[in-house]
N, C-alpha and C. Protein backbone atom coordinates (compact mmCIF):
# COMPACT_ATOMS: atom_id res chain seq x y z
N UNK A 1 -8.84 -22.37 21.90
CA UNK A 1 -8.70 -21.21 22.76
C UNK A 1 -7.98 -20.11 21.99
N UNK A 2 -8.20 -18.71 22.20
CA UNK A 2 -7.83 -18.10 21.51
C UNK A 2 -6.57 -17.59 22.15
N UNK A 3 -5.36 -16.96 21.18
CA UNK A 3 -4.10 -16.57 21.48
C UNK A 3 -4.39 -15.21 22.68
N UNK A 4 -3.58 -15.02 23.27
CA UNK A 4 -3.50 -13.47 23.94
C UNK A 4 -2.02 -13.07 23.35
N UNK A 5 -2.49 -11.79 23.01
CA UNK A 5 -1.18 -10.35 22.60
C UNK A 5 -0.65 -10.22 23.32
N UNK A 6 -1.15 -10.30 24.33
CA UNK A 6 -0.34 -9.97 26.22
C UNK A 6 -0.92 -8.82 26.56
N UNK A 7 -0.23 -8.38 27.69
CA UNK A 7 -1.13 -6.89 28.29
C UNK A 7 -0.40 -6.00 28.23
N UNK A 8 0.77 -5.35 27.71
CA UNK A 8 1.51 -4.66 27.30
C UNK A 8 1.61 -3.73 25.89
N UNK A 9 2.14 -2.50 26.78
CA UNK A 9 2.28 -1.68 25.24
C UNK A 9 3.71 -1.51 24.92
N UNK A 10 3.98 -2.20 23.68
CA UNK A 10 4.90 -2.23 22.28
C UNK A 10 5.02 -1.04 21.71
N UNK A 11 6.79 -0.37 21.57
CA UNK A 11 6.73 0.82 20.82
C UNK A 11 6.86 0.30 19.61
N UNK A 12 6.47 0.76 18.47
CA UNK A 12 7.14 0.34 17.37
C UNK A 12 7.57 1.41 16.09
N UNK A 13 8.85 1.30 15.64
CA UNK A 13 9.38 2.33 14.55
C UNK A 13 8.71 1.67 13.15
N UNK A 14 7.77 2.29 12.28
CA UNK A 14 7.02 1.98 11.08
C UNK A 14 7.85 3.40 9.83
N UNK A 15 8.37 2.50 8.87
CA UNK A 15 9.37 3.31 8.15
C UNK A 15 8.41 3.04 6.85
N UNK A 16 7.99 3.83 6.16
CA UNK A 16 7.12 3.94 4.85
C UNK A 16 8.43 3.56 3.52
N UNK A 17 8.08 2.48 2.53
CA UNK A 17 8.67 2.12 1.66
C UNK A 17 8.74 3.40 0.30
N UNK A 18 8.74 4.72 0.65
CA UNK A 18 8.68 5.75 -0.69
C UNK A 18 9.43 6.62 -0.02
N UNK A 19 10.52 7.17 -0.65
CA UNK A 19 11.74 7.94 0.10
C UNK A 19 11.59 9.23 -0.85
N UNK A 20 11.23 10.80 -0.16
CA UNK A 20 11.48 11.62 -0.78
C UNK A 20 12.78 12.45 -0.01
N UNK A 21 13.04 13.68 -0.55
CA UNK A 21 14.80 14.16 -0.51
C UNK A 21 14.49 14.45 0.90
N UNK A 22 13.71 14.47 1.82
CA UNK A 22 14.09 14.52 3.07
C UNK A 22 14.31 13.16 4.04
N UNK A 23 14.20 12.01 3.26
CA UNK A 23 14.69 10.42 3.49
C UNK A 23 13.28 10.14 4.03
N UNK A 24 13.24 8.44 4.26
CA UNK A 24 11.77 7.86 4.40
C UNK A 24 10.94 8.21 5.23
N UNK A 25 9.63 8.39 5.31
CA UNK A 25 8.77 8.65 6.25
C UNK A 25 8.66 7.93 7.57
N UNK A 26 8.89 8.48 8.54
CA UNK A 26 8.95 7.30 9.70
C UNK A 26 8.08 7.64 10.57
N UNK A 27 7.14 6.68 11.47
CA UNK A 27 5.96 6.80 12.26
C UNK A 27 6.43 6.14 13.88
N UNK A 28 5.82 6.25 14.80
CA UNK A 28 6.36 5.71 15.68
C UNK A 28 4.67 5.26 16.23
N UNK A 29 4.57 3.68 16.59
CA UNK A 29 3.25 3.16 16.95
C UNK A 29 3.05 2.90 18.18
N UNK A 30 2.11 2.45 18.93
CA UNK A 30 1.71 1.99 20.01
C UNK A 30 1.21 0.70 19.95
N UNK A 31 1.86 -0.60 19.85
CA UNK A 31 0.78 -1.95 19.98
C UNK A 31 0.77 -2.50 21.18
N UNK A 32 -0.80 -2.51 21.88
CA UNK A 32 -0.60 -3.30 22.91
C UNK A 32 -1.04 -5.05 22.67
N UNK A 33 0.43 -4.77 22.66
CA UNK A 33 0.42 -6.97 22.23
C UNK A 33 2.17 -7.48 22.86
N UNK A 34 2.75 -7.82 22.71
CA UNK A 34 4.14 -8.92 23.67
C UNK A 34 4.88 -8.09 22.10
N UNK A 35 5.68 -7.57 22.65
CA UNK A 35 7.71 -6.94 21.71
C UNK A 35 7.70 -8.27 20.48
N UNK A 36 7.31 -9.56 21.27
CA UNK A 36 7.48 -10.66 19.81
C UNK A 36 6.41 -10.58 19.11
N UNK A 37 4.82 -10.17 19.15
CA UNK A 37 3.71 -9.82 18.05
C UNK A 37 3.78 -8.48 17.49
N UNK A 38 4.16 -7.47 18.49
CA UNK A 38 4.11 -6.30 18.21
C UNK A 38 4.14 -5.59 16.66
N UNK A 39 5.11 -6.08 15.92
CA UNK A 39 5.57 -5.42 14.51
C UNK A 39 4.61 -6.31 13.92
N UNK A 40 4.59 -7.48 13.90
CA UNK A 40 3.48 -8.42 12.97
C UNK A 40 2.29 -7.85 12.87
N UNK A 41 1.44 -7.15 13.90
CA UNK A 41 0.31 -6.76 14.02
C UNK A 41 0.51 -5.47 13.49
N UNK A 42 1.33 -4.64 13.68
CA UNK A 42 1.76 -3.04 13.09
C UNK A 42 1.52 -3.54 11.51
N UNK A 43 2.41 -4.07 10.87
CA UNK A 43 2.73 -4.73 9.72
C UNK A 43 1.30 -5.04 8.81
N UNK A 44 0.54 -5.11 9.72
CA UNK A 44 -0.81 -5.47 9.02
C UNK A 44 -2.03 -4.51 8.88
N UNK A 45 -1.56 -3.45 9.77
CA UNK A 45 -2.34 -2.43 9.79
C UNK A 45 -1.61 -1.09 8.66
N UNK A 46 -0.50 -1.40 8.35
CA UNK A 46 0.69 -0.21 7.23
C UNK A 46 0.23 -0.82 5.92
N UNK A 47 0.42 -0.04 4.85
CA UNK A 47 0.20 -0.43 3.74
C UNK A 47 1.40 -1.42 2.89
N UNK A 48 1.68 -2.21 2.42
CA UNK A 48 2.35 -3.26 2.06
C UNK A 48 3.69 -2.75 1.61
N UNK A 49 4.83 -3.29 2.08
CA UNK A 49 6.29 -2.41 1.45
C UNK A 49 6.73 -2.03 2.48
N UNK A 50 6.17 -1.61 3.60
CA UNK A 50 6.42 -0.69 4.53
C UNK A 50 7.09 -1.74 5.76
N UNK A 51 7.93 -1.11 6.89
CA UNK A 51 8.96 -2.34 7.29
C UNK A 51 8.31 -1.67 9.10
N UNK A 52 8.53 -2.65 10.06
CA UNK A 52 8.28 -1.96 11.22
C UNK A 52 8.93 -2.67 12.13
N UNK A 53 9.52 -2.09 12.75
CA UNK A 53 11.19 -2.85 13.92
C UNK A 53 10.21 -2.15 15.72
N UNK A 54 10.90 -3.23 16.27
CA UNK A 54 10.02 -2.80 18.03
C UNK A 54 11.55 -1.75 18.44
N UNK A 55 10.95 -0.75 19.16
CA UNK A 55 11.79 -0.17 19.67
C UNK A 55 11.76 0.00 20.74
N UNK A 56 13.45 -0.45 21.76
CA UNK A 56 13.55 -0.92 22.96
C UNK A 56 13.50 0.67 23.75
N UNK A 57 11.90 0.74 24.81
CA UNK A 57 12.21 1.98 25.26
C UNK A 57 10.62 1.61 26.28
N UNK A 58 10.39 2.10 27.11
CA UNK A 58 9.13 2.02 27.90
C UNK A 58 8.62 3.29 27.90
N UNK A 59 7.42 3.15 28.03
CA UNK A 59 6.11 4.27 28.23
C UNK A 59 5.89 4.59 29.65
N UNK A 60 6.16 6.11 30.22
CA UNK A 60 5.77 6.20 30.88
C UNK A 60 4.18 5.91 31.60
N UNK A 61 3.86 6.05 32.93
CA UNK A 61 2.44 5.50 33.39
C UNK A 61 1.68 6.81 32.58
N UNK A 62 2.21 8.39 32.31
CA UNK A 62 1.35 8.89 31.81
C UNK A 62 1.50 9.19 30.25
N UNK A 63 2.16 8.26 29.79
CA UNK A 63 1.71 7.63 28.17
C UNK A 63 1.05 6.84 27.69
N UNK A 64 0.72 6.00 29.06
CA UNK A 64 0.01 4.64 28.83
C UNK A 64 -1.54 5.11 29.28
């Protein structure tokens, strides 16, 4: 049987591993998968080096 992500959307902070003088590039994502897959799946879609932490915050109904 296959896993479920869950039905939820995951914020996630995606920080790029190359720092120029205005400090690292930072992205902010949308995964809809469970706060515990969330960064794993981000993580795989960023290019390698790059670090991605869930950030505790909810989406409004008209963000979602």
């Amino acid at each position: 049987m296959a896993e479920s992500f869950g039905n939820s959307f995951t914020v996630v902070a995606v920080t790029a591993d190359n720092v120029s003088a205005d400090g690292p590039e930072q992205r902010i994502w949308i995964a809809f998968a469970k706060p515990s897959q969330a960064s794993t799946l981000v993580l795989t879609a960023v290019p390698e080096g790059w670090t991605a932490e869930v950030v505790d915050m909810e989406l409004t109904d008209k963000q979602r």
